[in-house]
C-alpha atoms as a PDB file:
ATOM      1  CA  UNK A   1      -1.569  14.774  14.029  1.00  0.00           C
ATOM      2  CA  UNK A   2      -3.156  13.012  16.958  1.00  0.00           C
ATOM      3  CA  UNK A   3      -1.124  10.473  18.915  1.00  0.00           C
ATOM      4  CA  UNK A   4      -3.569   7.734  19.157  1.00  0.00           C
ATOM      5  CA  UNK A   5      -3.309   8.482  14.945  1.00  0.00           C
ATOM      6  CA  UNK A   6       0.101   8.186  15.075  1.00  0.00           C
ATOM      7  CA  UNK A   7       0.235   4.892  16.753  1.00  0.00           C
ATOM      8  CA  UNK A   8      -2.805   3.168  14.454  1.00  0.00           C
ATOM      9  CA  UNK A   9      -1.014   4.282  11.562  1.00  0.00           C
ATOM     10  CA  UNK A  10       2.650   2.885  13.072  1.00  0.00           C
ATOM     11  CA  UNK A  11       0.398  -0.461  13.753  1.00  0.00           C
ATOM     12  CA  UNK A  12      -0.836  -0.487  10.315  1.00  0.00           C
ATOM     13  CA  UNK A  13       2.678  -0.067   9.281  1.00  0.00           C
ATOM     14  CA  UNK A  14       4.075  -2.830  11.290  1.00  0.00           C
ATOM     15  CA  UNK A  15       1.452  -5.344  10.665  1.00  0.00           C
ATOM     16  CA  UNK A  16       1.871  -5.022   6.989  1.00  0.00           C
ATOM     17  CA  UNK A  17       5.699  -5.237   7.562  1.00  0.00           C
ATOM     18  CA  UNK A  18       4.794  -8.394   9.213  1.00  0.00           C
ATOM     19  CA  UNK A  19       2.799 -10.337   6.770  1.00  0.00           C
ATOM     20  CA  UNK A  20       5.252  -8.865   4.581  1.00  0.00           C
ATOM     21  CA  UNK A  21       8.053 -10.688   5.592  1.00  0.00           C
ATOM     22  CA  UNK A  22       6.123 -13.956   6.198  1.00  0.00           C
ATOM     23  CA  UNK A  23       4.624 -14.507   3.341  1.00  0.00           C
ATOM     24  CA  UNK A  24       6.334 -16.889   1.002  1.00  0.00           C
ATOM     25  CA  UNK A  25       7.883 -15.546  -2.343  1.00  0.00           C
ATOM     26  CA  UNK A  26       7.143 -17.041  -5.725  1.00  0.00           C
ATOM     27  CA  UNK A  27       8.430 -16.784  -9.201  1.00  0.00           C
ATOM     28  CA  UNK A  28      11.548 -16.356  -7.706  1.00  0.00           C
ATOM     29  CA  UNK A  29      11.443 -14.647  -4.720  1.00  0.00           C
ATOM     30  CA  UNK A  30       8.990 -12.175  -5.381  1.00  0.00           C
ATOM     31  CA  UNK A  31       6.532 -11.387  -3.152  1.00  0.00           C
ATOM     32  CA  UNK A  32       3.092  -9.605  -2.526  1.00  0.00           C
ATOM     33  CA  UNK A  33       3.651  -6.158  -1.174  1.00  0.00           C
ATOM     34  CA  UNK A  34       1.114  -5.865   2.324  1.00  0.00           C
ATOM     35  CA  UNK A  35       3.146  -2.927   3.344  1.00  0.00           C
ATOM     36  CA  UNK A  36       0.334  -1.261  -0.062  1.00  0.00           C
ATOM     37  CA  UNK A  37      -2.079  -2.918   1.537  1.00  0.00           C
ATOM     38  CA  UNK A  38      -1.772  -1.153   4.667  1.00  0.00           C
ATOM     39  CA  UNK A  39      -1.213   2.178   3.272  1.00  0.00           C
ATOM     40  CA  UNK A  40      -4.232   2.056   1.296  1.00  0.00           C
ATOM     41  CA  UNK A  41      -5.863   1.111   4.644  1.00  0.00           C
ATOM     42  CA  UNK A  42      -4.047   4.151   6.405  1.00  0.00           C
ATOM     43  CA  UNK A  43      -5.055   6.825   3.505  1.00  0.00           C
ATOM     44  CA  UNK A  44      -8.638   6.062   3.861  1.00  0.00           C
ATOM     45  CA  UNK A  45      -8.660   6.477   7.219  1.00  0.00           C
ATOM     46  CA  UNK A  46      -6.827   9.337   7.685  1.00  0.00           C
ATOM     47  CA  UNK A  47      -6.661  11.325   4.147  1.00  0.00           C
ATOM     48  CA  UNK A  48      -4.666  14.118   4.852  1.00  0.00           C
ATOM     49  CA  UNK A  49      -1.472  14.846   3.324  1.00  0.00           C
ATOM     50  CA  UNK A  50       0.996  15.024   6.725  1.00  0.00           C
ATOM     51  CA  UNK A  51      -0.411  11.136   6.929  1.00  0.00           C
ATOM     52  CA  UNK A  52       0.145  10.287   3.101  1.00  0.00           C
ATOM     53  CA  UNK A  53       3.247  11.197   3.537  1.00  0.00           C
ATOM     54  CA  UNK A  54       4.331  10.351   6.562  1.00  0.00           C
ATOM     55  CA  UNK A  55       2.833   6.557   5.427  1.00  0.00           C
ATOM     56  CA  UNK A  56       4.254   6.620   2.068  1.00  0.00           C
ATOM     57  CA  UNK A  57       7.571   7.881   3.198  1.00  0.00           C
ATOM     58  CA  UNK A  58       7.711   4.760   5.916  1.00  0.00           C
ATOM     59  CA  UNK A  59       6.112   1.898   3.979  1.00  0.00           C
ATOM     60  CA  UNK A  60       8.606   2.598   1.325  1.00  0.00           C
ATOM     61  CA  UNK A  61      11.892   2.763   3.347  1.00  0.00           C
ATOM     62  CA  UNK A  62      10.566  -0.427   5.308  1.00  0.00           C
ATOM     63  CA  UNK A  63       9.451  -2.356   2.425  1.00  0.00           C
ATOM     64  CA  UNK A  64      13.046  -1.039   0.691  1.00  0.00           C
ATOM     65  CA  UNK A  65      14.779  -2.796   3.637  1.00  0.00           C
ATOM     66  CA  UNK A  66      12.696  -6.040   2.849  1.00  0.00           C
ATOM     67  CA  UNK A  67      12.654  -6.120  -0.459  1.00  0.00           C
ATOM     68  CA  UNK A  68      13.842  -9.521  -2.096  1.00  0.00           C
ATOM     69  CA  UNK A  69      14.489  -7.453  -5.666  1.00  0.00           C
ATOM     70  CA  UNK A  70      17.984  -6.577  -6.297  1.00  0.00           C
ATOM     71  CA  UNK A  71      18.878  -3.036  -5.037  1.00  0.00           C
ATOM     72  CA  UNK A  72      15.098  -2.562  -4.653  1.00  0.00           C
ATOM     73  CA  UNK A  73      15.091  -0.392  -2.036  1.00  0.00           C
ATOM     74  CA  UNK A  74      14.988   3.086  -3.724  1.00  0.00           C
ATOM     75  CA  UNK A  75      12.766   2.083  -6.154  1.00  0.00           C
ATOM     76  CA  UNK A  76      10.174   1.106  -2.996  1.00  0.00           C
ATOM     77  CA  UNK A  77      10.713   4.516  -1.647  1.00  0.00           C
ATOM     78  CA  UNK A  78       9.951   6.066  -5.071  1.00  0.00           C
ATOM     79  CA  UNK A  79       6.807   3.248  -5.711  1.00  0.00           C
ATOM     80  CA  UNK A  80       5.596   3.821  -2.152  1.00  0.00           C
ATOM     81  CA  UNK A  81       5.776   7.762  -2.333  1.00  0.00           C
ATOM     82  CA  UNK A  82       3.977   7.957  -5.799  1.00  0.00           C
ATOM     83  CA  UNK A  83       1.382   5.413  -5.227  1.00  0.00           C
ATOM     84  CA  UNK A  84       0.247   7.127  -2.440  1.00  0.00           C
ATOM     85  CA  UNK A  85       0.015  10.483  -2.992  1.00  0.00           C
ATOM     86  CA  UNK A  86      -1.844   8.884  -6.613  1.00  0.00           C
ATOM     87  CA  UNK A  87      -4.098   6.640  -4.507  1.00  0.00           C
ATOM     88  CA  UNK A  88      -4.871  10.173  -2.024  1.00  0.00           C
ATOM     89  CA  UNK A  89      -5.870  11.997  -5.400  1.00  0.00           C
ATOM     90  CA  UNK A  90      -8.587   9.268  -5.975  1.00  0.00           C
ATOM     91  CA  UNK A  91      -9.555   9.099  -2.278  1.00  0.00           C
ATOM     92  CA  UNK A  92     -10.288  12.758  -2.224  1.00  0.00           C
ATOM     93  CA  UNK A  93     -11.677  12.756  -5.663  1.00  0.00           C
ATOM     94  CA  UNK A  94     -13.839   9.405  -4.591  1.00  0.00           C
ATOM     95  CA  UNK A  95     -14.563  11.153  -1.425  1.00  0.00           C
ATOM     96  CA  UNK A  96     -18.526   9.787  -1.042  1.00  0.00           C
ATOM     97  CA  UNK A  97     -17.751   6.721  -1.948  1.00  0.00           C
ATOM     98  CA  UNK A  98     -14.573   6.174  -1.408  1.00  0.00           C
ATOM     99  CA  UNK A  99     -15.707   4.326   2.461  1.00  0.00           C
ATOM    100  CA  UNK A 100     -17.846   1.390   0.556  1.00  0.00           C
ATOM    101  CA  UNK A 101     -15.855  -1.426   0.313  1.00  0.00           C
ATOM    102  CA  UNK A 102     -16.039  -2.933  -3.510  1.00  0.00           C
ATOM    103  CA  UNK A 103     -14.887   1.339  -4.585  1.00  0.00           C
ATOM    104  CA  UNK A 104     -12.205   0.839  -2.066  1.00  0.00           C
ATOM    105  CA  UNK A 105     -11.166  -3.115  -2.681  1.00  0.00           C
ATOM    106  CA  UNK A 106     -11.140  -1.344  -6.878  1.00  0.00           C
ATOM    107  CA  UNK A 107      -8.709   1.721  -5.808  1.00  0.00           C
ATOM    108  CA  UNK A 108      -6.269  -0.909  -4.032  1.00  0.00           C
ATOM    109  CA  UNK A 109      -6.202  -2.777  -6.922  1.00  0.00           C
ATOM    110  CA  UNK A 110      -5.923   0.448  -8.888  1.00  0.00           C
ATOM    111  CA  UNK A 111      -3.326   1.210  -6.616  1.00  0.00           C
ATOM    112  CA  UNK A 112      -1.256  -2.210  -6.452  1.00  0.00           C
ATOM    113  CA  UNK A 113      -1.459  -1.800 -10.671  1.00  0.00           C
ATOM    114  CA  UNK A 114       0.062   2.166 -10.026  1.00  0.00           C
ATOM    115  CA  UNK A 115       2.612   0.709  -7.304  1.00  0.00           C
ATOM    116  CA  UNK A 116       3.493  -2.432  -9.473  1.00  0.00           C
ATOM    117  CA  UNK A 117       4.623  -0.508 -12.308  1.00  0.00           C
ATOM    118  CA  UNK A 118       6.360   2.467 -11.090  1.00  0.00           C
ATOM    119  CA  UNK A 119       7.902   0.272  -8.716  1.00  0.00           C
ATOM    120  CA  UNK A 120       9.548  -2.002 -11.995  1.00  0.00           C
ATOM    121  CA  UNK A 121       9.595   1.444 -14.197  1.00  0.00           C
ATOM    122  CA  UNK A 122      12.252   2.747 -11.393  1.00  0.00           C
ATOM    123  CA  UNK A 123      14.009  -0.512 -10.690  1.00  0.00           C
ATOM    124  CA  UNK A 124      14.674  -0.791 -14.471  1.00  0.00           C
ATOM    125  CA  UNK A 125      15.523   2.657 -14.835  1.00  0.00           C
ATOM    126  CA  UNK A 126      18.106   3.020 -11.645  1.00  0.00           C
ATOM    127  CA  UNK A 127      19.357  -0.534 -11.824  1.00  0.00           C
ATOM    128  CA  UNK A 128      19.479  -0.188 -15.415  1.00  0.00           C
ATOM    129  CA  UNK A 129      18.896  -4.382 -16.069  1.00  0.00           C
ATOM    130  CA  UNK A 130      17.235  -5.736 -19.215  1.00  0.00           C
ATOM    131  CA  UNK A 131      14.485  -7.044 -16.967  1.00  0.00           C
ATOM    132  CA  UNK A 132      11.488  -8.270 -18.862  1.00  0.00           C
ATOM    133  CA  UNK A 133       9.087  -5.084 -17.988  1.00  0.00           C
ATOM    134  CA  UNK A 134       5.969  -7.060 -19.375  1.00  0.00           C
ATOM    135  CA  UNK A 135       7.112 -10.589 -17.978  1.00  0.00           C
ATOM    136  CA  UNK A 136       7.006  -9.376 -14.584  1.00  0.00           C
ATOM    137  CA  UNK A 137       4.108  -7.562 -14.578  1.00  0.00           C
ATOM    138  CA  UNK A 138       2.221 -10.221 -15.425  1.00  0.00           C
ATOM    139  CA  UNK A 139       3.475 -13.091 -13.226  1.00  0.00           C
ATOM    140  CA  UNK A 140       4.208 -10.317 -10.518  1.00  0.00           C
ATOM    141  CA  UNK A 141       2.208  -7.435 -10.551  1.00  0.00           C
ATOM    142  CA  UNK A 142      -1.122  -8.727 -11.704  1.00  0.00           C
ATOM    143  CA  UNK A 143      -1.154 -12.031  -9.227  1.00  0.00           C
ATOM    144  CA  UNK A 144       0.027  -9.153  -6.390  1.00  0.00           C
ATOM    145  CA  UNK A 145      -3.267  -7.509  -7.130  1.00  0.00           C
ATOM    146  CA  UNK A 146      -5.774 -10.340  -6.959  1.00  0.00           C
ATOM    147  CA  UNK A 147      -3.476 -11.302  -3.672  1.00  0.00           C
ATOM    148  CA  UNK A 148      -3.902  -7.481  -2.291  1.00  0.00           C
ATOM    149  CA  UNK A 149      -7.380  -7.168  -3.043  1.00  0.00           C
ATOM    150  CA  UNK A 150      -8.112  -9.998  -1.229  1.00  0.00           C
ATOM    151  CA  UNK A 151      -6.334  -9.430   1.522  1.00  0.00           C
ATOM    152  CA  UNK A 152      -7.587  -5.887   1.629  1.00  0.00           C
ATOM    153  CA  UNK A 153     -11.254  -7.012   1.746  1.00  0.00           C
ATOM    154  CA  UNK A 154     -11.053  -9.505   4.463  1.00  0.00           C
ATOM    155  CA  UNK A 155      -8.679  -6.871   6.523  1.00  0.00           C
ATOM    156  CA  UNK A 156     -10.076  -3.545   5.914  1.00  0.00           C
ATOM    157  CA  UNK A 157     -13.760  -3.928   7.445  1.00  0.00           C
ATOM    158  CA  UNK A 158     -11.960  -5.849  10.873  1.00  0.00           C
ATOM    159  CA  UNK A 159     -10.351  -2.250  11.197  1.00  0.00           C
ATOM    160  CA  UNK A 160     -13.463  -0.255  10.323  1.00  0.00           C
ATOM    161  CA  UNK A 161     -15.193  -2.248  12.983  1.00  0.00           C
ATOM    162  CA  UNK A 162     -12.216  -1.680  15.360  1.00  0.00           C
ATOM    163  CA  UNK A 163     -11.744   1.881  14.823  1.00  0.00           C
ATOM    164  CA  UNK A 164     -15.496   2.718  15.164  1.00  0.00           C
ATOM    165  CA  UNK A 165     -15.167   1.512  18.511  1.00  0.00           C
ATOM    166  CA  UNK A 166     -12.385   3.052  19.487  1.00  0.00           C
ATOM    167  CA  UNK A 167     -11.975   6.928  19.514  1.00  0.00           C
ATOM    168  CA  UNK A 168      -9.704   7.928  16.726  1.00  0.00           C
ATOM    169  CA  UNK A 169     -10.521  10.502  15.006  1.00  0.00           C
ATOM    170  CA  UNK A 170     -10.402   9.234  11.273  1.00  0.00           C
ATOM    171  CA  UNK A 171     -12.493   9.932   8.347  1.00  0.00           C
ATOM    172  CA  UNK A 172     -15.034   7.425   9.512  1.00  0.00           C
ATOM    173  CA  UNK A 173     -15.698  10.340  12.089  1.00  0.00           C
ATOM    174  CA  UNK A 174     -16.234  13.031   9.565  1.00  0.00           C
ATOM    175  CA  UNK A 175     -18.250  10.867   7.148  1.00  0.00           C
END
């Protein structure tokens, strides 16, 4: 891993982390998760597994210390770790096409689905809370998608355009 990687990634990492915490919350507190955003952003442009992990492992443990869900912070670093390794397995499988933007804005969404669930799967399952599974995916989970696919097609082509003139080596390079 490449330095100059390192610190794009770290970047992704901390804007995410950023929007994250000023976004408002709704239906009580609960908020869109950027921090997936950016590590869908981060997997596609560096799709190896040292990255994946080293992005899931650090978009879950700071979105854990964010989170607004009660005692949601291990079930981030579980929905973080398994959504991305998930979302890598569709990168690599997508591989051609993976770069066009409407096949990537579908795997985030894809993605925020995967992330969504597992995330409230794990939460229900550690916390062990009668929370409404269904109820929250659907005023939660589904508006967080149509929020992060959004998001991720207005942000990810400003960083394809800044990467390509910069000189990281990413998979825009090898494509």
């Amino acid at each position: 891993m490449n330095t100059k990687n390192l610190v794009l990634m770290a970047l992704l990492v901390g804007v995410g982390a950023a929007l994250y915490v000023v976004i408002p919350g709704f239906n009580g507190g609960m908020k869109p998760d950027f921090m997936l955003t950016m590590m869908f952003i981060g997997i596609l442009l560096f799709p190896g597994v040292k990255e994946v992990f080293l992005l899931a492992v650090t978009t879950g443990v700071i979105s854990g210390l964010f989170s607004t869900f009660p005692a949601g912070f291990v079930p981030n670093i579980i929905d973080k770790f398994v959504t991305a390794f998930i979302f890598y397995a569709a990168v690599v499988l997508l591989r051609r096409f993976a770069q066009k933007i409407a096949v990537s804005a579908v795997l985030a969404g894809a993605g925020t689905i995967i992330s969504g669930s597992v995330f409230l799967g794990s939460a229900i399952l550690i916390v062990g809370a009668k929370i409404p599974f269904t109820a929250l995916f659907l005023t939660v989970v589904l508006p967080a998608v149509a929020i992060n696919v959004v998001a991720f097609i207005i942000i990810y082509p400003i960083i394809i355009n800044l990467v390509k003139r910069s000189k990281f080596d990413t998979s825009l390079t090898h494509a």
